[in-house]
Protein backbone atom coordinates (compact mmCIF):
# COMPACT_ATOMS: atom_id res chain seq x y z
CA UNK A 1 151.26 100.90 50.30
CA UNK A 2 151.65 97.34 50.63
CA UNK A 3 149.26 94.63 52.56
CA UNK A 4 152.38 92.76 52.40
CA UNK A 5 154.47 92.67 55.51
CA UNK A 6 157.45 94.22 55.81
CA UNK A 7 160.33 91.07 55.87
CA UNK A 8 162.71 93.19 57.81
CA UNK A 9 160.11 94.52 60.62
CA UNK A 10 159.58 91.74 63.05
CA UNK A 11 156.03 90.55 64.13
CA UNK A 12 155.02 91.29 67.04
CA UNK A 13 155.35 88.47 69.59
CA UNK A 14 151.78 87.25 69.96
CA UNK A 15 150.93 87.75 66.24
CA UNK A 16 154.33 85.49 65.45
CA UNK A 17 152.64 83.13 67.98
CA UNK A 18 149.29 83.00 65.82
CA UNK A 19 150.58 82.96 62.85
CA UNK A 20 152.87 79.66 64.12
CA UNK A 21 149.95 77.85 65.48
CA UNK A 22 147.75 78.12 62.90
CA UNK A 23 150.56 76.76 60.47
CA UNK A 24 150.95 73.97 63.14
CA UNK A 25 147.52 72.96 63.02
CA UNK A 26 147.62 72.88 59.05
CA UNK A 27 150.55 71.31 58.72
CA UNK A 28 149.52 68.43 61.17
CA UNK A 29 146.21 68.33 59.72
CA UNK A 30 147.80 68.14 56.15
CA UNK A 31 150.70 65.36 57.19
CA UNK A 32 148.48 63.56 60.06
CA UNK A 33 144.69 64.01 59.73
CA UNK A 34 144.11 64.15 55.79
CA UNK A 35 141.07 61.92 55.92
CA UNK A 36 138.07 60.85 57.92
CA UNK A 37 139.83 57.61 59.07
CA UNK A 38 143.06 59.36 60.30
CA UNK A 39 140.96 62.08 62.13
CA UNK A 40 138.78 59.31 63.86
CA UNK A 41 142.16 57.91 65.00
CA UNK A 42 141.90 60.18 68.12
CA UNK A 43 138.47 59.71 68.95
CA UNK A 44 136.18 57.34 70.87
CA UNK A 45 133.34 56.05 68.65
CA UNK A 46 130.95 55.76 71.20
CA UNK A 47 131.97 58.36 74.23
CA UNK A 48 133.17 61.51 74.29
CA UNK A 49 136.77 62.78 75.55
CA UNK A 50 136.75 65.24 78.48
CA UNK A 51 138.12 67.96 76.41
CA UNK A 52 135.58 67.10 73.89
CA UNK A 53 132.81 67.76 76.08
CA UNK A 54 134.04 70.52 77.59
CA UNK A 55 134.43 72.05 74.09
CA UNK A 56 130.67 70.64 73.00
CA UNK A 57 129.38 72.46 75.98
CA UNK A 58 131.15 75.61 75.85
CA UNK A 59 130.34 75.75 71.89
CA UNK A 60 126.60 75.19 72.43
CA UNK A 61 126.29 77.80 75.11
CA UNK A 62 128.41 80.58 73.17
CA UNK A 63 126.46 79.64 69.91
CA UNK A 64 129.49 78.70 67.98
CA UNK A 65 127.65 75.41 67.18
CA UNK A 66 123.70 75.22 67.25
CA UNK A 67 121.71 72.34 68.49
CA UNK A 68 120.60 70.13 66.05
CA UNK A 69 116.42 69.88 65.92
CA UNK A 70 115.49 67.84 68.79
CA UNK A 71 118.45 68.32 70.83
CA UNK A 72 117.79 69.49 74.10
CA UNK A 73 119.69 73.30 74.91
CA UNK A 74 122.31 73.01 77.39
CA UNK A 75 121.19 73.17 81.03
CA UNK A 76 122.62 74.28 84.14
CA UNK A 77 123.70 70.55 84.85
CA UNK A 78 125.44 70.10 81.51
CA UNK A 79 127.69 73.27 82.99
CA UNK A 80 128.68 71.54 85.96
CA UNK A 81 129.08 68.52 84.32
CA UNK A 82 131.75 70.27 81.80
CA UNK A 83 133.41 72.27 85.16
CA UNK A 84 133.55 68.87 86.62
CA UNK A 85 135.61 67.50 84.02
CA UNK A 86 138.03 70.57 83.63
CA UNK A 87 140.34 69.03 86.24
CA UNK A 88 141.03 65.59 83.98
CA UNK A 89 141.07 67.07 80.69
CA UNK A 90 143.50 69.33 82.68
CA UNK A 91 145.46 66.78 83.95
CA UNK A 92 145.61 64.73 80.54
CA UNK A 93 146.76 68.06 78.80
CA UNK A 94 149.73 68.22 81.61
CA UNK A 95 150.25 64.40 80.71
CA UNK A 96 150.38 65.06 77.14
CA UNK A 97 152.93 67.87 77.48
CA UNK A 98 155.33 66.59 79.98
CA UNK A 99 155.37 63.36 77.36
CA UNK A 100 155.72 65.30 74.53
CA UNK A 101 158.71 67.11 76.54
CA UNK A 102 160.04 63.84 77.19
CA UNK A 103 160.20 62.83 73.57
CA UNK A 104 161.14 65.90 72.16
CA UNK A 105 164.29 65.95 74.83
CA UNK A 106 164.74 62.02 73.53
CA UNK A 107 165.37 63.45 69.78
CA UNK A 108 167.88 65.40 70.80
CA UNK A 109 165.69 69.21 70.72
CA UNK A 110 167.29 71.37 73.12
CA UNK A 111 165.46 73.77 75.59
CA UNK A 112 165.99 76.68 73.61
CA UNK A 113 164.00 75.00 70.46
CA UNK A 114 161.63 73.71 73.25
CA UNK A 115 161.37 76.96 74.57
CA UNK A 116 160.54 78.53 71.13
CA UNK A 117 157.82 76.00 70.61
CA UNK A 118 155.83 76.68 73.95
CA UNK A 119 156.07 80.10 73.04
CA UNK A 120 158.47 80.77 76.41
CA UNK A 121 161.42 83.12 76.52
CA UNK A 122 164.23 81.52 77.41
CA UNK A 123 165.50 77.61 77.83
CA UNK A 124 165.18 78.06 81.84
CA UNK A 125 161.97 78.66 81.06
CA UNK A 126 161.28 75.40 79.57
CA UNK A 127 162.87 73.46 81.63
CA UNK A 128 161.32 74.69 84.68
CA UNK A 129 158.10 74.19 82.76
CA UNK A 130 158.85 70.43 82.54
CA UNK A 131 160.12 69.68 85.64
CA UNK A 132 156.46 71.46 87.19
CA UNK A 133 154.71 69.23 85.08
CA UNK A 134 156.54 66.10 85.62
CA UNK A 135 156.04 66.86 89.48
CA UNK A 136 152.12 67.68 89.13
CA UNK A 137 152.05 64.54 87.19
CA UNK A 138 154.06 62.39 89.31
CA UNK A 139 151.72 62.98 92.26
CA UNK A 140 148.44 62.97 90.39
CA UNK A 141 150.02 59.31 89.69
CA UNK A 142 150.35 58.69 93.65
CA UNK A 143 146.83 59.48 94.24
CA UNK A 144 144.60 56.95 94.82
């Protein structure tokens, strides 16, 4: 028996998923983030990103990364400080994707290759995505 799979059974859904985004992440690694200077590109040299804090904390507590010597372990307020900054790095990730929506829709993509992308059903689907996020983002722009 083959480990192969079989080309004319189709993957199941969320393993099609997996398999996409870890191809996405390669290939925009490969084509975007190649080197040290194009990965720094993104970050802050001297302050972290809410999502990258979040992520810090979350790996330190779940042992994914260890401290380094010297480095203090993560404390109750280094929890609420990561909860505390869930809703921006939320609110940036809605920003991102309702651009990226934009811009995709500004190339021409339709909803249906949208659609496929997010990992959503059917075009409606995408849509209605988008306009939820463009109206969550349109009033977290009205706030004070």
């Amino acid at each position: 028996m083959s480990s192969t799979p079989d080309p004319f059974t189709p993957l199941h859904p969320g393993q099609a998923r997996a398999h996409r985004e870890y191809a996405s992440l390669v290939r925009i690694t490969e084509r975007h983030a190649a080197t040290d200077a194009r990965r720094r590109r993104q970050a802050h040299p001297t302050e972290l990103a809410p999502h990258e804090a979040i992520r810090l904390v979350s790996f330190l507590l779940s042992g994914a990364v260890l401290p380094d010597e010297g480095e203090p372990e993560v404390d109750r307020a280094d929890i609420v400080a990561a909860l505390s900054l869930l809703p921006q790095a939320r609110a940036e990730a809605d920003d991102l994707e309702a651009g990226l929506l934009q811009m995709a829709r500004g190339r021409g993509m339709t909803w249906q290759e949208i659609a496929f992308g997010l990992g959503l059903g059917t075009p409606q689907a995408a849509r209605q995505r988008y306009e939820r996020l463009a109206g969550r983002t349109t009033a977290q722009d009205d706030q004070p």
